[in-house]
Protein backbone atom coordinates (compact mmCIF):
# COMPACT_ATOMS: atom_id res chain seq x y z
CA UNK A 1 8.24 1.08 20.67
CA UNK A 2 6.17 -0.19 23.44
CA UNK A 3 6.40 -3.51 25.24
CA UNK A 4 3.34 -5.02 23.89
CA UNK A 5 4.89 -4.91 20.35
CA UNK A 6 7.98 -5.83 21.46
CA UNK A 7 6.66 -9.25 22.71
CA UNK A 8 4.92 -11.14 20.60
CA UNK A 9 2.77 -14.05 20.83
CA UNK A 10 1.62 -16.53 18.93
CA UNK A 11 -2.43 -17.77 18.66
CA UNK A 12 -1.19 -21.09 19.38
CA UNK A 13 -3.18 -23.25 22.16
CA UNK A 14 -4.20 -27.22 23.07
CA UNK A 15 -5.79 -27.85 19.70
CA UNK A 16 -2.42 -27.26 17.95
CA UNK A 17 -0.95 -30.27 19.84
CA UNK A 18 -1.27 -34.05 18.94
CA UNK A 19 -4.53 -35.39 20.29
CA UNK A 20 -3.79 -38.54 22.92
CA UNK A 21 -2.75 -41.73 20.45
CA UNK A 22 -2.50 -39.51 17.20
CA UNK A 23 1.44 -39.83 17.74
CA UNK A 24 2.72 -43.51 18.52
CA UNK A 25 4.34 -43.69 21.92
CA UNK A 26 7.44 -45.76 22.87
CA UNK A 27 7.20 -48.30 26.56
CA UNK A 28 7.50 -46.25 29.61
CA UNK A 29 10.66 -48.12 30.15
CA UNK A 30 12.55 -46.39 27.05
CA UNK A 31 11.06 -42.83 28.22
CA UNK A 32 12.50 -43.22 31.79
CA UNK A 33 15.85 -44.15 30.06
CA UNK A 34 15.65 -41.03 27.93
CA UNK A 35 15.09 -39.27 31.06
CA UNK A 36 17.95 -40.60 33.05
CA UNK A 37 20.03 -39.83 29.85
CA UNK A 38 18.88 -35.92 29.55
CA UNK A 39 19.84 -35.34 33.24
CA UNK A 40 23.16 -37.51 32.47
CA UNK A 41 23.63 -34.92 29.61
CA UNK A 42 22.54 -31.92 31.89
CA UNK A 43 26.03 -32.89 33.90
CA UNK A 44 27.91 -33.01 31.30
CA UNK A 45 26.53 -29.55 30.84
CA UNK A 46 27.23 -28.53 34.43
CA UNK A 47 31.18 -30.06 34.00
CA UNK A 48 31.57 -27.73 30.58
CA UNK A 49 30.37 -24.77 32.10
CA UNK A 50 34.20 -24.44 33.60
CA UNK A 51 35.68 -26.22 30.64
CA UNK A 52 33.94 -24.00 27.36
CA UNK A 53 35.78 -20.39 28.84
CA UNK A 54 39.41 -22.20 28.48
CA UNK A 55 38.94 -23.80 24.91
CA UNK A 56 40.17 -22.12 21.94
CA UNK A 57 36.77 -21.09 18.90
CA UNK A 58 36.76 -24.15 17.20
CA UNK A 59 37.47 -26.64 20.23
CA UNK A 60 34.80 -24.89 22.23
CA UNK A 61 32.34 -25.09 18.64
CA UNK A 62 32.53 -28.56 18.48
CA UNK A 63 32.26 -29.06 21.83
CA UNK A 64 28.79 -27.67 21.89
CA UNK A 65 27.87 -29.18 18.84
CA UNK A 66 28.64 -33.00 20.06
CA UNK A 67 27.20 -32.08 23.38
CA UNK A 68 24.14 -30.96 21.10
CA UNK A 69 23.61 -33.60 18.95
CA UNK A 70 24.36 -35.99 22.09
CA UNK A 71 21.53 -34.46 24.41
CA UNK A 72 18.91 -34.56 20.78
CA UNK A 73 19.95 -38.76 20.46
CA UNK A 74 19.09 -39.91 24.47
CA UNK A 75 15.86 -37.47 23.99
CA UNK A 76 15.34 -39.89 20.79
CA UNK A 77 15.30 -37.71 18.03
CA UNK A 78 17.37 -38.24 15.36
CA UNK A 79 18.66 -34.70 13.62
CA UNK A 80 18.43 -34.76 9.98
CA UNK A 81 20.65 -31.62 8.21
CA UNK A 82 19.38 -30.51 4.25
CA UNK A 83 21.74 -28.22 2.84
CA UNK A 84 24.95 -26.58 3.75
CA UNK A 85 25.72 -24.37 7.23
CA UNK A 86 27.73 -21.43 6.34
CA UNK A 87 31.93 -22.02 6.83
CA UNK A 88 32.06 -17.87 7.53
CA UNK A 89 30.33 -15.67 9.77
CA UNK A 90 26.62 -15.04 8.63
CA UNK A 91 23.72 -14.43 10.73
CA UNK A 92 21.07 -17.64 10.95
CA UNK A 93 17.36 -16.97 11.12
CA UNK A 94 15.36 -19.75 11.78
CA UNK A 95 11.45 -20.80 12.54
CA UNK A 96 10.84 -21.18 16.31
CA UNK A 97 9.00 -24.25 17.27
CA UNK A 98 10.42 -25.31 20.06
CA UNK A 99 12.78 -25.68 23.17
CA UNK A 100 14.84 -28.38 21.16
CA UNK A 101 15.50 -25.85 18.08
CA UNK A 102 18.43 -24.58 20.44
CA UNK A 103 19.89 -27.76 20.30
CA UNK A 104 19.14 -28.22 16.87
CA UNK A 105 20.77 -24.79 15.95
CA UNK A 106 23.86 -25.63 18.30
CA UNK A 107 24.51 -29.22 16.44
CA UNK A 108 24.54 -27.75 12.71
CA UNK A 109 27.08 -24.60 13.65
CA UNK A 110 28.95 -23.26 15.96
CA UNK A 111 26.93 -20.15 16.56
CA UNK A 112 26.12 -18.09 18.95
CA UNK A 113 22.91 -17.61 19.96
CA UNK A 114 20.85 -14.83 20.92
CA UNK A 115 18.22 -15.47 23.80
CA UNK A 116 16.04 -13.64 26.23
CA UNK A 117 17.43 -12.33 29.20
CA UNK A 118 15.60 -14.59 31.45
CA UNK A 119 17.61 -16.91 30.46
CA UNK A 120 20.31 -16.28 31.98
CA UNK A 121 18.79 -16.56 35.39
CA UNK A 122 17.83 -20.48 34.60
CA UNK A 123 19.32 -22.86 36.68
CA UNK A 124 22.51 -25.13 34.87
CA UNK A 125 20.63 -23.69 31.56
CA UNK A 126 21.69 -20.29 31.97
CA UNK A 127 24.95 -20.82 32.59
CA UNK A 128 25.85 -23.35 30.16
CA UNK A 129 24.09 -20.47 27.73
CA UNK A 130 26.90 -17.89 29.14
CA UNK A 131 29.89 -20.14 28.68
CA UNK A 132 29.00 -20.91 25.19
CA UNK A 133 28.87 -17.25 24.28
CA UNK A 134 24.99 -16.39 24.09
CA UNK A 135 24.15 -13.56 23.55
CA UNK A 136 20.99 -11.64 25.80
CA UNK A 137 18.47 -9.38 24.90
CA UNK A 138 16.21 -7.87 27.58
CA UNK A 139 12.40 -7.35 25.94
CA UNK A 140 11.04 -5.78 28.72
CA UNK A 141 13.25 -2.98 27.70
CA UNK A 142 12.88 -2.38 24.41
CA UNK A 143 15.05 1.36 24.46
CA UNK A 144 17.82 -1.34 24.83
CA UNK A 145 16.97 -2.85 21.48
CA UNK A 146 20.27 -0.54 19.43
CA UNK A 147 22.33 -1.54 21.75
CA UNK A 148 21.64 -5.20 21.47
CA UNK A 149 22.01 -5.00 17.71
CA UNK A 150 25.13 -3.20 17.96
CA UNK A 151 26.50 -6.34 20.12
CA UNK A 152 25.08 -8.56 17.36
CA UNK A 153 27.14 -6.94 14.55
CA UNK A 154 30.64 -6.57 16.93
CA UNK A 155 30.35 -10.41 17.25
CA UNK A 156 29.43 -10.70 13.49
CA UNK A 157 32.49 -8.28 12.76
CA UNK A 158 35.08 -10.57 15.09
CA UNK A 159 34.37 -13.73 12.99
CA UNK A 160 31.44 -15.29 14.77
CA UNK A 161 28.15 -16.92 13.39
CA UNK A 162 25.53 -15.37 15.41
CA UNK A 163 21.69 -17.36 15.35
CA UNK A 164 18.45 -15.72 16.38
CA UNK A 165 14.44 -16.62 16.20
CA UNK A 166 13.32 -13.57 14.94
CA UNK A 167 9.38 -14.40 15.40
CA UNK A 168 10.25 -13.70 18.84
CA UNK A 169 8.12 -16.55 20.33
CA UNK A 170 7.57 -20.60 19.69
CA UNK A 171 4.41 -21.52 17.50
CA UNK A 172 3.40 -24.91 16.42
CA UNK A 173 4.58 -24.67 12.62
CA UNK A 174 1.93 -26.39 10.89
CA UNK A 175 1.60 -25.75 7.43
CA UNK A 176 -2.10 -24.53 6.99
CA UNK A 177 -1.94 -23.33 10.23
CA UNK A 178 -4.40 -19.97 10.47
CA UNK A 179 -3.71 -17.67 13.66
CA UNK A 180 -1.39 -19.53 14.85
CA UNK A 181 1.94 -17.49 13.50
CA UNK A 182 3.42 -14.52 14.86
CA UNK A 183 2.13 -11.22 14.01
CA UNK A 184 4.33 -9.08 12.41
CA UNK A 185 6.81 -11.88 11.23
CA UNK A 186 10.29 -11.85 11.30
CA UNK A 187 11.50 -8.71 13.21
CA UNK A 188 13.80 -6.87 11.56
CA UNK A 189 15.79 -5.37 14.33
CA UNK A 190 19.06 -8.60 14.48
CA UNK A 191 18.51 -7.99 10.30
CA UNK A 192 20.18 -4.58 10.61
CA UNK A 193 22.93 -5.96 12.33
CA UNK A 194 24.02 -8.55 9.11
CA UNK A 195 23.65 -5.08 7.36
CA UNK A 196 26.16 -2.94 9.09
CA UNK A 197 28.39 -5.88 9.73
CA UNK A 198 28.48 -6.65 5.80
CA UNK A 199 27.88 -10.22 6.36
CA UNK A 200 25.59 -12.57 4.79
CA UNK A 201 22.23 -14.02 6.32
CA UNK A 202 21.38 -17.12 6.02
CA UNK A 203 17.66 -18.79 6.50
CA UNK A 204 17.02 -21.57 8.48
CA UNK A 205 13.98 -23.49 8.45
CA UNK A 206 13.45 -26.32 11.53
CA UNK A 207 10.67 -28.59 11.52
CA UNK A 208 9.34 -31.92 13.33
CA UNK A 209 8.06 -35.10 11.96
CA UNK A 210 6.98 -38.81 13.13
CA UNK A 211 9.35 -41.14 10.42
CA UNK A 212 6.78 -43.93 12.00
CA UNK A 213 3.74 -42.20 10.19
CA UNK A 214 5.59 -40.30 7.69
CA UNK A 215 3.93 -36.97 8.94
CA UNK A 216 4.70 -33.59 9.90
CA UNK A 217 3.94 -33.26 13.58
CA UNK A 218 3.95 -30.63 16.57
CA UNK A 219 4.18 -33.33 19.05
CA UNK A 220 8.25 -31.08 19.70
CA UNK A 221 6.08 -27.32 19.85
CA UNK A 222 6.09 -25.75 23.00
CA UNK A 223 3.11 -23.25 22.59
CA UNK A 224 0.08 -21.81 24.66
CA UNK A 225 -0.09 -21.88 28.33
CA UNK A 226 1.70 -25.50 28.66
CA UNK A 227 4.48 -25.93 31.15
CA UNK A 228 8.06 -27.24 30.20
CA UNK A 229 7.88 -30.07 31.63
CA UNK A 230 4.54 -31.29 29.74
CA UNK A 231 6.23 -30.59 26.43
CA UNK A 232 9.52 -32.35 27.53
CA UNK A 233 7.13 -35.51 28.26
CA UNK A 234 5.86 -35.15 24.91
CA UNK A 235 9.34 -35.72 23.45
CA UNK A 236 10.40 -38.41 25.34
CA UNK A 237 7.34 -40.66 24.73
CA UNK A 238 6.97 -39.66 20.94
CA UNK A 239 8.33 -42.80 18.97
CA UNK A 240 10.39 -42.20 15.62
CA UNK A 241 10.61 -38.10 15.75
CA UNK A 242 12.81 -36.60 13.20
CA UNK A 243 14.03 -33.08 13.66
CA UNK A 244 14.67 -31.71 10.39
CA UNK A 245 17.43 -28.69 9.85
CA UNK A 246 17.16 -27.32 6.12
CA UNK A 247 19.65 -24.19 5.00
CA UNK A 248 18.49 -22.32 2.25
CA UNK A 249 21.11 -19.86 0.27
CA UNK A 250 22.50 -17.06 1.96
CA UNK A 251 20.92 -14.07 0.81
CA UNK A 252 23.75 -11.15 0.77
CA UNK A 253 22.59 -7.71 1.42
CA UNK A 254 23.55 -4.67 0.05
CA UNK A 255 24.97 -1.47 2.55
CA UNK A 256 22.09 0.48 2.26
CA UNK A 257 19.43 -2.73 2.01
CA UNK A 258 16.58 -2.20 4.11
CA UNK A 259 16.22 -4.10 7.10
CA UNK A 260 12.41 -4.72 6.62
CA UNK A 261 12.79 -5.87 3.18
CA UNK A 262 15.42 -8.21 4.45
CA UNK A 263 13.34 -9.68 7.00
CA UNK A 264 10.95 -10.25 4.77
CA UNK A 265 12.96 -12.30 2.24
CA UNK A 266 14.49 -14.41 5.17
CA UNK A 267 11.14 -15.17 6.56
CA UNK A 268 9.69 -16.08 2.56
CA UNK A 269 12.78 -18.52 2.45
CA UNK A 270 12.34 -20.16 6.02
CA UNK A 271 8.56 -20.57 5.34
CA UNK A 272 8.68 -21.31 1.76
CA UNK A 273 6.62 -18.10 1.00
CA UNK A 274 6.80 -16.52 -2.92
CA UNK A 275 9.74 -13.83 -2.48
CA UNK A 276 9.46 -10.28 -2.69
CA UNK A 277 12.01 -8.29 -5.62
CA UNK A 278 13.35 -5.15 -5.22
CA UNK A 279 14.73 -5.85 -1.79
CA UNK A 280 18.29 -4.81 -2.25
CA UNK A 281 20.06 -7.99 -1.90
CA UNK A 282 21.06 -11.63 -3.77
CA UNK A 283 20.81 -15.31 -3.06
């Protein structure tokens, strides 16, 4: 496998993202207090990164999940949650979007998640990410791939929910959107992991809309060549943004299912796609 396939991108740019007035803005008073509420959040952050090793599973879980769900509220989004989150330990798959799906992931379950090794090198970020109990996966080494999936199902096998993006990369999610998605979909490497740990996967499909227009918008998306901090702006001044969270049924593979055909199915629920039959598995 080389490293070109094993990092995808997505043929997302500047025209994907809300043209200047198309989304209605709060004061610059509100997005300063937003602001001064993140990096108030960010130190509550720094304070758990001692606190999250000592805590027993299901303190530590909800934990994360308030300190989730209170980092999406100063940001102003309000988190909306359609359907169920699994009570046993499943593998998530979800859309990736953007940098606020992690907290959107984070305030529905207690799962782990599985991120990109660089990561782990951010400042505060990275090692809030290690306390909680992410898990890494280096893709500039993709010969490391087995072993990574082999982590995935030992956590799966000891009881915990583990949540991965398996597009790989953030692309705006517009419906109609041509070019824009992945190639190659859903990876089916994590997949193989729900397989040999006998546990259920469950699809997850996160999306973004402004409740003051009643649309879908990618005003959240953190594509193309933008920097972090332009997309965090984006978020702070958007007025009324709903982050939606819907879980679909679990789809419950067989032993011998195949990993691509699982994939597939996961990625037809999250995007709403007609499913595939014959794939060796049930809803």
């Amino acid at each position: 496998m080389s490293a070109v396939l094993w990092r995808p991108v997505s043929g997302c740019g500047p025209v994907c993202l809300p043209a200047p007035g198309e989304v209605p803005a709060v004061p610059v008073a509100l997005r300063v207090a937003r602001l001064l509420g993140v990096l108030g959040m960010m130190l509550v952050g720094a304070g758990l990164v001692g606190l999250l090793p000592a805590l027993p599973a299901a303190e530590r879980a909800a934990v994360v999940r308030g300190w989730a769900r209170g980092t999406a509220r100063v940001l102003g989004v309000r988190l909306e949650v359609r359907g169920r989150p699994p009570r046993r330990p499943a593998l998530l798959v979800a859309n990736h979007v953007s940098w606020l799906d992690v907290f959107a992931v984070l305030a529905v379950t207690p799962a782990r998640l599985l991120a990109k090794s660089e990561v782990r090198r951010w400042p505060l970020v990275g090692r809030l990410a290690r306390a909680a109990g992410a898990l890494f996966v280096d893709r500039a080494r993709p010969r490391d791939l087995p072993a990574t999936v082999d982590r995935i199902a030992a956590t799966l096998r000891r009881g915990s929910p583990v949540a991965v993006f398996p597009e790989g990369t953030t692309w705006c999610g517009a419906s109609g959107a041509v070019g824009c998605r992945p190639g190659r979909g859903f990876r089916p490497a994590a997949f193989q992991a729900a397989i040999d740990a006998g546990v259920p996967v469950v699809p997850v499909r996160i999306g973004y809309r402004c409740a003051a227009t009643g649309a879908d918008t990618t005003a959240a998306a953190f594509v193309g060549d933008e920097t972090l901090w332009r997309s965090v702006r984006r978020v702070l001044a958007a007025r009324d943004l709903v982050l939606t969270v819907r879980v679909a049924a679990a789809l419950h593979p067989s032993r011998d299912a195949d990993r691509r055909a699982l994939a597939r199915a996961a990625e037809s629920a999250v995007h709403l796609l007609p499913a595939k039959e014959g794939l060796g598995l049930a809803a």
